[in-house]
Protein backbone atom coordinates (compact mmCIF):
# COMPACT_ATOMS: atom_id res chain seq x y z
CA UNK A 1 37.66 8.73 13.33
CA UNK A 2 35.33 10.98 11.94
CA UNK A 3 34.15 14.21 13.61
CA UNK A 4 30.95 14.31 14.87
CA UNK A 5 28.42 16.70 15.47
CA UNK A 6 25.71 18.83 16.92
CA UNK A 7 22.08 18.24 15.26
CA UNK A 8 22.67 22.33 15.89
CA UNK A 9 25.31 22.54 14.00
CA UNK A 10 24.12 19.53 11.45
CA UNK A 11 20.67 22.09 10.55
CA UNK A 12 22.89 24.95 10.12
CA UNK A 13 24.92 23.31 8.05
CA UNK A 14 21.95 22.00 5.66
CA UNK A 15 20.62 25.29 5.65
CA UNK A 16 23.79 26.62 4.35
CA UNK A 17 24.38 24.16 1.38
CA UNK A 18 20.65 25.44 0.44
CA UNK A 19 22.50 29.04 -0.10
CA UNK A 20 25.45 28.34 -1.39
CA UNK A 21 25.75 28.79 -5.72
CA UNK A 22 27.88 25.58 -5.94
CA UNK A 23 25.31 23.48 -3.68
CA UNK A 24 22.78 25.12 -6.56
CA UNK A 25 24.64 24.01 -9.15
CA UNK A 26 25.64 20.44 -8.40
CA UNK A 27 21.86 19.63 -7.20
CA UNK A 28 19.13 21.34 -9.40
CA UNK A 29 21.27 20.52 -12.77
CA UNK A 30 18.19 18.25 -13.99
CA UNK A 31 15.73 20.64 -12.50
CA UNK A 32 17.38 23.89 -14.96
CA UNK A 33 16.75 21.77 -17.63
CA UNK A 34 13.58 20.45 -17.02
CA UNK A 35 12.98 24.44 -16.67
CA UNK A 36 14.67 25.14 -19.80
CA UNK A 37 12.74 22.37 -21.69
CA UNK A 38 9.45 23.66 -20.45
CA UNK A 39 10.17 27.04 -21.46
CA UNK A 40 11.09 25.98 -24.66
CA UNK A 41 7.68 24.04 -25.21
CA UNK A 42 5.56 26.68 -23.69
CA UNK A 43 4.96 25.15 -20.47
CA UNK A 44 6.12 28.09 -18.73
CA UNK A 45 3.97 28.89 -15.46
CA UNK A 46 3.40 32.03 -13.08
CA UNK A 47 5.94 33.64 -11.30
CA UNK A 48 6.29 32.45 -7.81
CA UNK A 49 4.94 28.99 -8.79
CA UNK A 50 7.63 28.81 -11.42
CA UNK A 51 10.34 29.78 -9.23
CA UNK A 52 9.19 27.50 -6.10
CA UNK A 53 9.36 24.73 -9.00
CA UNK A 54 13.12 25.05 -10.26
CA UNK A 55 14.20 24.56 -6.53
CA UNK A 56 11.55 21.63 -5.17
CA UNK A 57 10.68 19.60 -7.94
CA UNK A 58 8.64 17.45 -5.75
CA UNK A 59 6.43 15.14 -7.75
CA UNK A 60 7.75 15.58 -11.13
CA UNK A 61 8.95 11.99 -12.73
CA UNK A 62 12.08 10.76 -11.38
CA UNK A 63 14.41 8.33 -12.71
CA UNK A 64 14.89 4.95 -11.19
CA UNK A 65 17.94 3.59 -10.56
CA UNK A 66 17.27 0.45 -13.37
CA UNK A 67 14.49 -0.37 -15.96
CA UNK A 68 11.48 -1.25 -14.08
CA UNK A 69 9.42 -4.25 -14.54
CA UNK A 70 6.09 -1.98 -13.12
CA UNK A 71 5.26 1.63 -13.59
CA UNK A 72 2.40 1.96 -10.79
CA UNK A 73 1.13 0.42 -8.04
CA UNK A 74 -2.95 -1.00 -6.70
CA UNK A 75 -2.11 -2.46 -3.23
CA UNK A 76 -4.74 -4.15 -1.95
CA UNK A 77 -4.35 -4.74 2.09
CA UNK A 78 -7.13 -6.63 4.12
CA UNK A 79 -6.73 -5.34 7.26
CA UNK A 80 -7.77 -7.79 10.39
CA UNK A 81 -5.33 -10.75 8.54
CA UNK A 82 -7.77 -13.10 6.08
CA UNK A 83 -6.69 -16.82 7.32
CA UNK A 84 -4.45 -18.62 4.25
CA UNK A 85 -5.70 -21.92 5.89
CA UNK A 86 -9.41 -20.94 4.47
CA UNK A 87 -8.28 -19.14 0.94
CA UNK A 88 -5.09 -20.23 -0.28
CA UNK A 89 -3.42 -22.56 2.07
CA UNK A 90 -4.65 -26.55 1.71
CA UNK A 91 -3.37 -28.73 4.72
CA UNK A 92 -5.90 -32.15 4.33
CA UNK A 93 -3.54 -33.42 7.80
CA UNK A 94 -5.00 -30.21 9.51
CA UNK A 95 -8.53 -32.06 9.04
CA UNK A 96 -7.30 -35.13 10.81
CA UNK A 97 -6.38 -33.22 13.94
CA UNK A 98 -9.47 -31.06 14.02
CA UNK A 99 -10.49 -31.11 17.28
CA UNK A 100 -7.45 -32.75 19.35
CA UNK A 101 -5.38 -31.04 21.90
CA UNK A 102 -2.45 -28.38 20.16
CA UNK A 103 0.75 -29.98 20.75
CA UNK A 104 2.86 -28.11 23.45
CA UNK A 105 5.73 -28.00 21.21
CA UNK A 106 3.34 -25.83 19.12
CA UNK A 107 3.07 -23.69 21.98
CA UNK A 108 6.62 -23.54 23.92
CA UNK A 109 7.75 -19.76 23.81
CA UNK A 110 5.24 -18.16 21.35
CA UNK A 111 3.46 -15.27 21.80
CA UNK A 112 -0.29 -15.33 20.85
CA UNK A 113 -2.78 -12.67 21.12
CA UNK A 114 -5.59 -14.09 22.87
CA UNK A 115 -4.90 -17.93 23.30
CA UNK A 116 -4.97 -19.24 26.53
CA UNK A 117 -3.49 -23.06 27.89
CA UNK A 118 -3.96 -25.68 25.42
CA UNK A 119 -6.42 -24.64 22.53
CA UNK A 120 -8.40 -27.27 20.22
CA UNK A 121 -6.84 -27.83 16.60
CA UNK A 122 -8.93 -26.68 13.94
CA UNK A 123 -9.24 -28.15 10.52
CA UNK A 124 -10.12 -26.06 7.48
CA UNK A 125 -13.45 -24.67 7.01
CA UNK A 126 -13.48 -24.38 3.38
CA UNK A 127 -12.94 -26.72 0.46
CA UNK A 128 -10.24 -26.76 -1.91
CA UNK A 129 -9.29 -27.35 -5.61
CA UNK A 130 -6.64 -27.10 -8.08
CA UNK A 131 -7.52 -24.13 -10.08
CA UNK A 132 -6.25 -22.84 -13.78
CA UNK A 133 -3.49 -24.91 -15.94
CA UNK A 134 -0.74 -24.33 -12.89
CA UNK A 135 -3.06 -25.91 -10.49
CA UNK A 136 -2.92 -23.52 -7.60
CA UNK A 137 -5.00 -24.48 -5.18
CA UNK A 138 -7.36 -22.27 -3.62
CA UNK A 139 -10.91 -22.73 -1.79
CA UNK A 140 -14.73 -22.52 -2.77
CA UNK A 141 -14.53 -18.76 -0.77
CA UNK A 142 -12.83 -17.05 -4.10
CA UNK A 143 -14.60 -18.57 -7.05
CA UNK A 144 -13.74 -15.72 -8.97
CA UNK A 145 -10.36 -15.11 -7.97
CA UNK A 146 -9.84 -18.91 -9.14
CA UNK A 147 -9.96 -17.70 -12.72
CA UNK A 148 -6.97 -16.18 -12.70
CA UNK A 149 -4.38 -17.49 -11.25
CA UNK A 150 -2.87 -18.16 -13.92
CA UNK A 151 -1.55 -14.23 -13.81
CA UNK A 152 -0.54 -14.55 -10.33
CA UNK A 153 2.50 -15.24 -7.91
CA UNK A 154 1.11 -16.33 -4.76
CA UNK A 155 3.35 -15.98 -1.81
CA UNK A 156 2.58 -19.06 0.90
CA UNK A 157 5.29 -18.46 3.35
CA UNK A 158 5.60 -14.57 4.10
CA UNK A 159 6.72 -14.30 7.68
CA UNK A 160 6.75 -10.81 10.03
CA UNK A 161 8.32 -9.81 13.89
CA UNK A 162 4.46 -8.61 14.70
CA UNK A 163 1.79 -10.34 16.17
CA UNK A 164 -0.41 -7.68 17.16
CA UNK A 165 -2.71 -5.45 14.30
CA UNK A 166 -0.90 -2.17 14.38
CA UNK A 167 2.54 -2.77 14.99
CA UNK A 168 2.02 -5.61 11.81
CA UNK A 169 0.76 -2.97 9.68
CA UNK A 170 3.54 -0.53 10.11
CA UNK A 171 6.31 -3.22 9.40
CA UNK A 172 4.57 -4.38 6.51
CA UNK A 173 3.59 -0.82 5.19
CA UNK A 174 6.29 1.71 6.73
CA UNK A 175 9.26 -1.03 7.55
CA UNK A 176 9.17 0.06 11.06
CA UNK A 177 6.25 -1.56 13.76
CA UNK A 178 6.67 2.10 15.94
CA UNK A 179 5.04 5.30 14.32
CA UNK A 180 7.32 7.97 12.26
CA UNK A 181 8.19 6.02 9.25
CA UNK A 182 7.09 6.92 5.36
CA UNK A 183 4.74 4.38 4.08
CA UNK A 184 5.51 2.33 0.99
CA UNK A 185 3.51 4.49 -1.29
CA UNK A 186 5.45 7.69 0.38
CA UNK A 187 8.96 5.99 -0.83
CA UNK A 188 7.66 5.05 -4.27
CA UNK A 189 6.24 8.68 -4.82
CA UNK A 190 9.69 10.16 -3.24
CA UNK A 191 11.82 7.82 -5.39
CA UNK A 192 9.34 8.11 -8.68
CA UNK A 193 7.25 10.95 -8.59
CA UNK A 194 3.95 11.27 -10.50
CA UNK A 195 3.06 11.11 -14.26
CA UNK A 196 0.29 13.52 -13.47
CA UNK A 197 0.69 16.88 -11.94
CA UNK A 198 -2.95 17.28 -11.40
CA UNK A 199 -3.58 14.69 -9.57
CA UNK A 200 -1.56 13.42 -6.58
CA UNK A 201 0.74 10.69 -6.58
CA UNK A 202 0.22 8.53 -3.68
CA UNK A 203 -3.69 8.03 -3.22
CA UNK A 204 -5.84 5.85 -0.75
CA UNK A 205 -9.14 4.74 -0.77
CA UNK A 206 -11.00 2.65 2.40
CA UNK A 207 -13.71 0.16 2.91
CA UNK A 208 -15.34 -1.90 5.28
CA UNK A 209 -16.24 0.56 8.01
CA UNK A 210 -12.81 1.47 9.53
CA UNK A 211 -9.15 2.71 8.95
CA UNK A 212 -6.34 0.11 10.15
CA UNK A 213 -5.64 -0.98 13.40
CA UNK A 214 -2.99 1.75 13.01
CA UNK A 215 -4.22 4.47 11.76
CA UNK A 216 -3.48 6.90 9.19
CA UNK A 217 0.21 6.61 9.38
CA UNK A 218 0.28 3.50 7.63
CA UNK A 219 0.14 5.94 4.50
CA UNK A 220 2.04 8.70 6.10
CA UNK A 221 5.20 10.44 4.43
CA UNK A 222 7.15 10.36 8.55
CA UNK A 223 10.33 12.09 8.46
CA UNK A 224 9.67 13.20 3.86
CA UNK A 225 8.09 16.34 2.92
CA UNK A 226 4.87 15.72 3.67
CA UNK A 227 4.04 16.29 -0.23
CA UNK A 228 4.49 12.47 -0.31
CA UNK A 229 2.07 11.64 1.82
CA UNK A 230 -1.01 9.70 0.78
CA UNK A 231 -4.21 11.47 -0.11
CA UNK A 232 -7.20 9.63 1.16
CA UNK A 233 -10.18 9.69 -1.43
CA UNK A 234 -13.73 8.47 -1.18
CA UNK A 235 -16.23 7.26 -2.96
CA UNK A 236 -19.28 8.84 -0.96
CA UNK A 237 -19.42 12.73 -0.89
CA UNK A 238 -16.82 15.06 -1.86
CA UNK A 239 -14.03 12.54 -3.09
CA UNK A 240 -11.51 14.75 -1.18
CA UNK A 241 -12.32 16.87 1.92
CA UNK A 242 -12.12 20.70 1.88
CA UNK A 243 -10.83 20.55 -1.77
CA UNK A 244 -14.31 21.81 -2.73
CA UNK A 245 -14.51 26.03 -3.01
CA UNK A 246 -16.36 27.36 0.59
CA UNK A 247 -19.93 28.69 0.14
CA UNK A 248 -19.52 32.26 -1.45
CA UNK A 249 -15.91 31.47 -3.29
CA UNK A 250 -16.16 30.79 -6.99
CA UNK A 251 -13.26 29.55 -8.61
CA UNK A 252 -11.65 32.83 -9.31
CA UNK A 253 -11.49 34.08 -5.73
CA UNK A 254 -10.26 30.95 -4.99
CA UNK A 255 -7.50 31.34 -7.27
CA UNK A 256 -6.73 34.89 -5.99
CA UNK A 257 -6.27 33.21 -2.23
CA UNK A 258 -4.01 30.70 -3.03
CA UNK A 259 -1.93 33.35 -5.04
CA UNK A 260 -1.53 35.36 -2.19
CA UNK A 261 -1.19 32.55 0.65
CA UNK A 262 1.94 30.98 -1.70
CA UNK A 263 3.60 34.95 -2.11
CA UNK A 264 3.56 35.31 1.29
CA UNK A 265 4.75 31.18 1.65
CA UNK A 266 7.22 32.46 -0.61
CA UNK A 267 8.49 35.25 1.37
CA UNK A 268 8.68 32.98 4.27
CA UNK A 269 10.98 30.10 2.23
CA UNK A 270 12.46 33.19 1.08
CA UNK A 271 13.64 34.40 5.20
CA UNK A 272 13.76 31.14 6.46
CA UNK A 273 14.48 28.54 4.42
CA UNK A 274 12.38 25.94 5.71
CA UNK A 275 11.95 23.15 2.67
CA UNK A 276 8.12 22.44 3.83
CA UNK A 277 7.07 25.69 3.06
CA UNK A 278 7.87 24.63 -0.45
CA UNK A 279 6.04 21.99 0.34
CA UNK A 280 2.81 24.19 1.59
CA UNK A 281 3.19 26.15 -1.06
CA UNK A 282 3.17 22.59 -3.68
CA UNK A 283 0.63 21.42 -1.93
CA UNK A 284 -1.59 24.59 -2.12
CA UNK A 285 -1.69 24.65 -6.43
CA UNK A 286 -2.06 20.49 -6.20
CA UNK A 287 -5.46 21.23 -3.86
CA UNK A 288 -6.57 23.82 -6.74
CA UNK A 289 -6.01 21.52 -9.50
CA UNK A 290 -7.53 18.80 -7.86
CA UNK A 291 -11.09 20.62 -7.95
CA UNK A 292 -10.92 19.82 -11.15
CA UNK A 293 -9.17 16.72 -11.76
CA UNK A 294 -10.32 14.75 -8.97
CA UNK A 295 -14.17 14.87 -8.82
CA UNK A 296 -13.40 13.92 -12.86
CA UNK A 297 -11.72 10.76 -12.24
CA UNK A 298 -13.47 9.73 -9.00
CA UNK A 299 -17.33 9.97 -10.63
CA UNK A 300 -17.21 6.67 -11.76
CA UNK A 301 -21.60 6.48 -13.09
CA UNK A 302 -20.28 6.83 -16.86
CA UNK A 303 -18.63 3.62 -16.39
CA UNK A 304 -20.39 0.95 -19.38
CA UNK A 305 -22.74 -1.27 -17.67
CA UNK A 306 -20.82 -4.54 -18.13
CA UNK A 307 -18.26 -2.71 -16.67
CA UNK A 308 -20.31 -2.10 -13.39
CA UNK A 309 -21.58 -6.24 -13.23
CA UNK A 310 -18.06 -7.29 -13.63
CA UNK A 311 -17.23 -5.20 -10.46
CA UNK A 312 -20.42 -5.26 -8.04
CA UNK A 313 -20.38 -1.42 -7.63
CA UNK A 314 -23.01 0.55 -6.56
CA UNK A 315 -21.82 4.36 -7.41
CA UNK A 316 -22.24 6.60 -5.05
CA UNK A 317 -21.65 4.28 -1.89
CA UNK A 318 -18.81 3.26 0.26
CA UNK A 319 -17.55 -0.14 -1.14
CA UNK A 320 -14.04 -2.51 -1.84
CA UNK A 321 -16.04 -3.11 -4.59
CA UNK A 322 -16.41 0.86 -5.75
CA UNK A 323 -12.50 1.23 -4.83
CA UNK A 324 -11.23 -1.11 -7.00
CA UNK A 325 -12.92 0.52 -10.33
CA UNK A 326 -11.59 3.75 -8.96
CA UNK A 327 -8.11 2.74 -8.06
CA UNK A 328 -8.23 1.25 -12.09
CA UNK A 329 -9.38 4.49 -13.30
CA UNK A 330 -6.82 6.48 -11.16
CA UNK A 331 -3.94 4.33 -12.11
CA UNK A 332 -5.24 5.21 -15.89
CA UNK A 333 -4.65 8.91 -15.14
CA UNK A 334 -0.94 8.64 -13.97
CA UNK A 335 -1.23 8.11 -10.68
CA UNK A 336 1.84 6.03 -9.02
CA UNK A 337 0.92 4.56 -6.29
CA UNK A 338 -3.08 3.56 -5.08
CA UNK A 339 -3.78 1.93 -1.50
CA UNK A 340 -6.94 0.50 -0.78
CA UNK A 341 -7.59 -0.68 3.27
CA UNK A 342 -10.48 -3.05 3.72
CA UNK A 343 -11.20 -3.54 6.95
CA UNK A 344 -13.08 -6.80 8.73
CA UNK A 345 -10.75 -9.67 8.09
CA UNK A 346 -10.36 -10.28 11.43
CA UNK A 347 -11.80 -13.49 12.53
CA UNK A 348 -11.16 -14.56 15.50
CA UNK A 349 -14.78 -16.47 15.95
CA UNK A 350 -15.92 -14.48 19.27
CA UNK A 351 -19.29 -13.70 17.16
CA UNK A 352 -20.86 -15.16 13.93
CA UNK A 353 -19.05 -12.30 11.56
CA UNK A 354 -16.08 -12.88 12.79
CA UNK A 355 -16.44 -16.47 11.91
CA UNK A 356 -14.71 -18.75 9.44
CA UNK A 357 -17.38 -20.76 8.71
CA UNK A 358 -20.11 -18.21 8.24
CA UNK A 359 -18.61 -14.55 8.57
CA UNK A 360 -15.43 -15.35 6.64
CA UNK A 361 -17.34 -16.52 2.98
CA UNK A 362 -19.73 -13.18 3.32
CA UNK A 363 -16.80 -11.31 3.50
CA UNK A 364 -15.07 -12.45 0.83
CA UNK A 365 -18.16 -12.82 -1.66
CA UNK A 366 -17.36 -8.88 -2.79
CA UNK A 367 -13.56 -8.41 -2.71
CA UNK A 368 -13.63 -11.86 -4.50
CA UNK A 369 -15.53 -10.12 -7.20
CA UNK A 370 -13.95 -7.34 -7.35
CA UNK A 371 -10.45 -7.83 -6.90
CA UNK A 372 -10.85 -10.53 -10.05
CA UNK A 373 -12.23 -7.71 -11.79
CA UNK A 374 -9.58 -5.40 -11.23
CA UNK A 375 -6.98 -7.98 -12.69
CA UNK A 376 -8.91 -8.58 -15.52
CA UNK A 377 -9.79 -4.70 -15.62
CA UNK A 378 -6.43 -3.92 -16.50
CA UNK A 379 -5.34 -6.77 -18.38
CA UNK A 380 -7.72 -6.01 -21.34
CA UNK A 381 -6.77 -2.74 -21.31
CA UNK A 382 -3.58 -2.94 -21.58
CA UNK A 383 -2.35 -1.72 -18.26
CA UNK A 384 -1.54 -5.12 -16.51
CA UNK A 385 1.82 -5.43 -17.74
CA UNK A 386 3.23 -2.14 -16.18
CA UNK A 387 0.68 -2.05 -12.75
CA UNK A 388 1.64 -4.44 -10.07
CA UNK A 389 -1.41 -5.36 -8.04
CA UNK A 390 -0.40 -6.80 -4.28
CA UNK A 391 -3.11 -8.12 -2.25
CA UNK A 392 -2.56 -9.53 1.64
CA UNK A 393 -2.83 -8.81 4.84
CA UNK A 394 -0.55 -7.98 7.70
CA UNK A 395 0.47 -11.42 8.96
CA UNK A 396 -1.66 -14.61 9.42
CA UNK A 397 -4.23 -16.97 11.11
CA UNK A 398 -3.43 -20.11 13.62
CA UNK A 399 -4.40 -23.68 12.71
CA UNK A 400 -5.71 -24.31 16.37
CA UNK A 401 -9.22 -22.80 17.42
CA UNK A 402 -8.93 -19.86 19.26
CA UNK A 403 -9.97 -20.35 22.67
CA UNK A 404 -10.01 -16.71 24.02
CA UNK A 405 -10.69 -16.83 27.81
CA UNK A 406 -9.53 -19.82 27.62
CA UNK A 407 -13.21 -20.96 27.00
CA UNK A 408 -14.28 -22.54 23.65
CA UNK A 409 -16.48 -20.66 21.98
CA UNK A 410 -19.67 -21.16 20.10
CA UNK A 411 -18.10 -19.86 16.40
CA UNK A 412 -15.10 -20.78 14.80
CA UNK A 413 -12.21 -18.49 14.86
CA UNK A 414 -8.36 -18.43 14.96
CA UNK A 415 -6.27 -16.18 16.20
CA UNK A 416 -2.74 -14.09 15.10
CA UNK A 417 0.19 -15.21 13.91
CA UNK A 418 3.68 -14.57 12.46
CA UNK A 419 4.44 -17.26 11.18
CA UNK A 420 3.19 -17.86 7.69
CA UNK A 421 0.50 -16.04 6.00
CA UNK A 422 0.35 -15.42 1.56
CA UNK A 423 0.15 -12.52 0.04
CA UNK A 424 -0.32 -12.70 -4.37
CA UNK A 425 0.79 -10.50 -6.89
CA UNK A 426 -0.23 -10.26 -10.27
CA UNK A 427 1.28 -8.05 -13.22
CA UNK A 428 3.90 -5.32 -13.25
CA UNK A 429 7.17 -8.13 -14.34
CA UNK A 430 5.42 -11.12 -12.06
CA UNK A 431 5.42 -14.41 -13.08
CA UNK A 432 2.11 -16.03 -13.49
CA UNK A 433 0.45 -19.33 -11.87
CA UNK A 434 3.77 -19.32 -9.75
CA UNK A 435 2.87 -20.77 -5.84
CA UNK A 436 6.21 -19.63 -3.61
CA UNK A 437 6.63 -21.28 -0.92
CA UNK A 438 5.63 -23.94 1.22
CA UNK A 439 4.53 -24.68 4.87
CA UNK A 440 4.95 -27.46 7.04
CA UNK A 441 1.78 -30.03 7.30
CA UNK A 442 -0.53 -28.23 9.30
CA UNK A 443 0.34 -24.74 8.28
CA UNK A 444 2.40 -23.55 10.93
CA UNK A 445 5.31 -22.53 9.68
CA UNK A 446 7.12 -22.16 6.54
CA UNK A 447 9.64 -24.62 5.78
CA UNK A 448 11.21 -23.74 2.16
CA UNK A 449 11.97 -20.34 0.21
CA UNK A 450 10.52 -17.94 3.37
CA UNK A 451 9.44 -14.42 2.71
CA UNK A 452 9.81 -11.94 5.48
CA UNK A 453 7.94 -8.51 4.73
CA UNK A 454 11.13 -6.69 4.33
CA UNK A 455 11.78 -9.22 1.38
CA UNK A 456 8.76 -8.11 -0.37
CA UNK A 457 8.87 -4.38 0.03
CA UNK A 458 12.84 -5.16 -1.70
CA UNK A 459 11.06 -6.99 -4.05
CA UNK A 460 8.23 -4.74 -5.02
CA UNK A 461 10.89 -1.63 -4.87
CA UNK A 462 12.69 -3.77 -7.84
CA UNK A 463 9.65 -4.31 -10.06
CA UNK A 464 9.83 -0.44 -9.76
CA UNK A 465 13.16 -0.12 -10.55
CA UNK A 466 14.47 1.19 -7.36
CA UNK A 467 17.64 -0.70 -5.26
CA UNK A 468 16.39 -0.82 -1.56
CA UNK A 469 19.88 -1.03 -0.52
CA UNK A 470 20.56 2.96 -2.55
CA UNK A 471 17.27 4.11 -2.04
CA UNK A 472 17.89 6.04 1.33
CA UNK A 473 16.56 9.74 2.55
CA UNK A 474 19.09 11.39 5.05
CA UNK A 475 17.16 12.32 8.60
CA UNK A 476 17.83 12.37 12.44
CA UNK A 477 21.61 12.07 11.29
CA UNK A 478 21.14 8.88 9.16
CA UNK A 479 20.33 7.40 6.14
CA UNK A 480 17.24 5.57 5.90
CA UNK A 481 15.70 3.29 3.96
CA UNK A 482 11.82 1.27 3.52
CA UNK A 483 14.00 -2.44 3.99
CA UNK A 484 15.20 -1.08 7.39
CA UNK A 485 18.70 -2.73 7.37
CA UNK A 486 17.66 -6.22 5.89
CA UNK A 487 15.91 -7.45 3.20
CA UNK A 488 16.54 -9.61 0.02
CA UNK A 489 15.15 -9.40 -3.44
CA UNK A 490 13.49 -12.65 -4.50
CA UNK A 491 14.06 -12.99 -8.05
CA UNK A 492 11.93 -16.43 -8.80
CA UNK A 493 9.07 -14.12 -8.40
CA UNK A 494 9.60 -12.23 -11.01
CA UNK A 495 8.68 -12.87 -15.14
């Protein structure tokens, strides 16, 4: 039996490895070298940055652990949960019940968020069509999106453990539903690094009004160095708070400041060992190149006109619309990983936005638009190929009417569930005009090839070359991984 112990012992221990030569030696082998090459090509930098650098090289690019299919990520998520039974999901028997009591078998031992005795069916409010030469069949609500299917896999049976907003969007985005796990973009960053040093890699840009249901963790870095955290943008204002110099402070001074704050980080590492204040001190140059680089690759009015229709944007607003021609243009500039929230896709029918009949088509109109553009974006550049674009939401919508209060209500609505929900993909080593999956009659559940989240964050870590089975960080005295202890790569996704 193995001896176990203290988390006392365990920190001194870690702190002593840090110290010791062979520790140095067996660890920062690719870092010398990397040191070595950069002195040899004249990419030497200053003093303490240059020695904080050969012992953290935190966003540097890594090596995966096989070729990957995608070099960067756009996920799009639609927080609130869009309802597949009014985009993507066609169920004509659904229409034949619409209006009849729910079944109590549909009922017997599930958990609903707001459904109360025995709730109306509801039929779809949307028509559908076969779409492209694959025939995917989507609704009247994404005219544009129906143009390209062709270059998407579109998930029909993902499943989660959630039925509730925030919990949902931490297992879909962190693996966990409780708060102190690194979000997907965190792992991808840790694992990959950045092909940009100016610019960070792990990036997230929000519409509709709101953050998620749960917050800014869902692109936290938990238990990593926070250096992999996500760093929100926007497209109103300064693109990144307090990255712009103070009043008084040119650009000099400001230089001079961070000098000093990083010899005196230094110092600290230097006494104490702590492996955030390498972080700080990372963290601290990044925010000084980004004063530069970001308001650069955010300012998106020099965009070509056609460029501009094909999107909907309206520079210098807050829009889904605006965040998809940035996340393109950031993705351009070697940025890893891009996360775009839009929030509003809740529709539980309690008020006319929040309606499938008349809220739900408003709302899509723009991401419709602009989502298609991204795709298309990319693909005539060049760019689709090695990007994976993701688009969903964080579980599902019920085929009966929600009857919250147990009263029915004057607007259409449905309410959570875990179930079956889609989420597409499109580029990045996916194969195109592929529908996975498929749900019983009326929608409820999924009845061949399921998907449960942690199959597609296995899946997505794949396309990026990464095995979510090796791809642990040691912390609170375990490994840990994004896939939690499950998960299965689904190969028929992929091209």
């Amino acid at each position: 039996m193995s001896k176990r112990i203290s988390l006392a012992d365990e920190q001194r221990y870690r702190y002593l490895q840090s110290k010791t030569r062979r520790h140095f030696l067996k660890q920062c082998t690719t870092g010398l070298g990397a040191l070595a090459l950069g002195g040899m090509m004249g990419c030497q930098k200053s003093g303490e940055v240059q020695a904080v650098e050969s012992q953290v090289d935190s966003l540097l690019r890594q090596v995966p652990h096989f070729a990957p299919k995608a070099k960067r990520i756009i996920y799009l998520h639609m927080a609130g949960a869009p309802s597949q039974l009014e985009l993507f999901d066609y169920k004509p028997e659904l229409a034949k019940l619409d209006g009849k009591d729910c079944p109590q078998s549909l009922l017997e031992g599930k958990k609903f968020a707001f459904i109360q005795g025995i709730p109306k069916m509801l039929g779809p409010q949307a028509v559908f069509r076969p779409r492209g030469e694959s025939g995917m069949m989507v609704s009247d609500n994404l005219p544009h999106f129906s143009t390209i299917v062709d270059d998407v896999a579109l998930i029909k049976t993902m499943h989660t453990d959630e039925f509730n907003h925030a919990p949902a969007q931490l297992l879909l985005q962190t693996g966990s539903p409780r708060l102190g796990r690194p979000s997907m973009g965190s792992w991808v960053t840790y694992g990959l690094g950045s092909e940009n040093e100016d610019l960070p890699g792990f990036m997230v840009l929000v519409s509709g009004g709101n953050t998620p249901d749960a917050g800014k963790s869902v692109w936290g870095s938990g238990f990593l160095p926070s250096v992999y955290q996500g760093v929100q943008c926007r497209s109103e204002g300064d693109p990144v708070l307090y990255v712009s110099n103070p009043s008084g402070m040119d650009g000099s001074l400001r230089k001079q400041t961070i000098d000093a704050i990083n010899r005196i980080n230094e110092k600290e590492h230097q006494e104490f060992g702590d492996p955030e204040t390498l972080t700080r001190i990372s963290q601290y140059e990044m925010a000084y190149r980004m004063q530069t680089s970001v308001p650069d690759v955010m300012d998106i009015k020099d965009e070509p006109d056609y460029i501009h229709e094909m999107y909907g944007t309206e520079p210098g607003k807050t829009s889904f619309a605006n965040n998809c021609l940035l996340a393109r243009r950031l993705v351009e500039k070697g940025v890893r990983f891009v996360q775009l929230f839009d929030w509003g896709w809740d529709m539980h029918g309690v008020a006319e936005r929040e309606s499938l009949d008349e809220g739900l088509p408003i709302k899509c109109k723009p991401v419709d638009r602009a989502m298609t553009a991204l795709v298309k974006d990319l693909k005539q550049r060049g760019l689709l190929d090695e990007t994976l674009v993701v688009w969903g939401g964080e579980f599902g919508r019920t085929p009966m009417q929600e009857n919250r209060g147990g009263m029915e209500w004057p607007f259409k609505g449905r309410d959570h569930h875990t179930e079956a929900f889609p989420i597409w993909m499109a580029g990045g080593g996916v194969k195109g005009g592929l529908t996975y999956g498929e749900t019983d009659e009326i929608g409820y559940y999924g009845i061949k090839d399921k998907v449960h989240v942690h199959d597609l964050q296995a899946s997505i870590l794949h396309l990026m070359g990464m095995d979510h089975e090796k791809f642990t960080y040691f912390a609170q005295g375990r490994d840990f991984r994004l896939t939690d202890v499950s998960g299965k790569v689904i190969h028929k996704l992929f091209a």
